[in-house]
Protein backbone atom coordinates (compact mmCIF):
# COMPACT_ATOMS: atom_id res chain seq x y z
CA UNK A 1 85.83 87.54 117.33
CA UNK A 2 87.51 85.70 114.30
CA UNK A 3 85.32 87.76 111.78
CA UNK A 4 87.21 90.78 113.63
CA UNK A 5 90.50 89.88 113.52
CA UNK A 6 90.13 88.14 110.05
CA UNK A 7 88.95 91.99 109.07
CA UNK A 8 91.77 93.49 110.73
CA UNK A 9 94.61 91.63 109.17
CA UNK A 10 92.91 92.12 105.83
CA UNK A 11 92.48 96.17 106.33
CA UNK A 12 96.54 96.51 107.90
CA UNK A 13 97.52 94.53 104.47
CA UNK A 14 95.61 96.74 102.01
CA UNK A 15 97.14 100.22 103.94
CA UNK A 16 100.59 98.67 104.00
CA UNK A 17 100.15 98.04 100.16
CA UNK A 18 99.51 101.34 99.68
CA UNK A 19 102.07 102.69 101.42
CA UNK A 20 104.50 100.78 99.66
CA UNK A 21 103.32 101.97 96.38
CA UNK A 22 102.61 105.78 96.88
CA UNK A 23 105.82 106.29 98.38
CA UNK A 24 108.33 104.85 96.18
CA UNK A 25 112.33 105.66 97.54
CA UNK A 26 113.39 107.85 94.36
CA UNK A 27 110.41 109.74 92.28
CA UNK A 28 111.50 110.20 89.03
CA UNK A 29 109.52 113.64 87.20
CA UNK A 30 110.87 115.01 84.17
CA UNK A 31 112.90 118.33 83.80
CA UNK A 32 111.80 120.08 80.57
CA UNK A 33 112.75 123.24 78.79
CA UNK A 34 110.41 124.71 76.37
CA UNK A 35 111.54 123.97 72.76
CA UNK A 36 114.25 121.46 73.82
CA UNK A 37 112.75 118.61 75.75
CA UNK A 38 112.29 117.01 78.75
CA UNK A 39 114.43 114.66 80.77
CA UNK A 40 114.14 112.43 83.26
CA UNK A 41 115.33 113.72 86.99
CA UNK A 42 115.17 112.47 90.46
CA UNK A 43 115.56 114.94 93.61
CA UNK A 44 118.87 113.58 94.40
CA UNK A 45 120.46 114.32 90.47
CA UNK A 46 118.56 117.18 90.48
CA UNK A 47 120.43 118.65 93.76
CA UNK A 48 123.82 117.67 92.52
CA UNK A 49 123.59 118.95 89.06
CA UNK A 50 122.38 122.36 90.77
CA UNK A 51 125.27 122.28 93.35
CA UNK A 52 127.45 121.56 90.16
CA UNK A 53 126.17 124.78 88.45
CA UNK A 54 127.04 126.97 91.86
CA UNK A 55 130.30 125.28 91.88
CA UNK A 56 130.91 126.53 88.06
CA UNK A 57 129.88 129.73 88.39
CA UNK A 58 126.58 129.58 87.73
CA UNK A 59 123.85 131.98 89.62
CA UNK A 60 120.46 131.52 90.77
CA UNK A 61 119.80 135.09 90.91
CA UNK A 62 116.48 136.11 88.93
CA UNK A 63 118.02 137.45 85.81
CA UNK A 64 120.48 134.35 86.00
CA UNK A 65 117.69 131.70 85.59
CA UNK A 66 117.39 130.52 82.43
CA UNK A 67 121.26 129.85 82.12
CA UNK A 68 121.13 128.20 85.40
CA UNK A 69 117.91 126.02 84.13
CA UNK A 70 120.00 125.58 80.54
CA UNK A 71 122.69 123.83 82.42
CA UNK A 72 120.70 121.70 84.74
CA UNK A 73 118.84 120.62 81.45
CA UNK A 74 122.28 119.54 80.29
CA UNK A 75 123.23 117.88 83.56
CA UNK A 76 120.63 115.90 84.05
CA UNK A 77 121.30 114.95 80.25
CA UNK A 78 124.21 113.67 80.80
CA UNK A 79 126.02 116.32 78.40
CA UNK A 80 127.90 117.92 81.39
CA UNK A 81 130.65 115.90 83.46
CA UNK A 82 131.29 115.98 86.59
C-alpha cells in the first residue's frame, strides 16, 4: 500500500513537471525573411503587428504578401511605431 502511493505521488510530480515545461505561457519562434534576418516573435506581437499592417493599408491578398510579410518583419523589429 505505501509502495503504491509512494509510486503515485512520484509519477503525478514527473507529469506535472512536464507540463509545466512543454507548455510555457508565451512561445517565442523567430520571424525571418530570406536575405534579411530573423527576429524574434511571440503569437501575441505577431497578431498586433499584423492587425497594425490591415490598419495601414496593408493587404493579405496573395499578390500582396511579401509587402505584408516586409512590414511584419519591421514590426516585430521594432522599426515601425505604433
Amino acid at each position: 500500500m505505501r509502495n503504491t502511493a509512494l509510486i503515485m505521488i512520484i509519477a503525478l510530480s514527473a507529469a506535472t513537471a512536464l507540463s509545466a515545461t512543454s507548455s510555457p505561457a508565451q512561445a517565442q519562434y523567430l520571424r525571418c525573411i530570406k536575405g534579411r534576418g530573423c527576429v524574434p516573435a511571440t503569437q501575441a506581437s505577431y497578431n498586433r503587428c499584423f492587425n497594425l499592417a490591415l490598419a495601414r493599408g496593408e493587404s493579405a491578398a496573395w499578390g500582396e504578401r511579401h509587402r505584408l510579410d516586409w512590414f511584419i518583419y519591421q514590426c516585430l523589429a521594432g522599426r515601425i511605431p505604433f
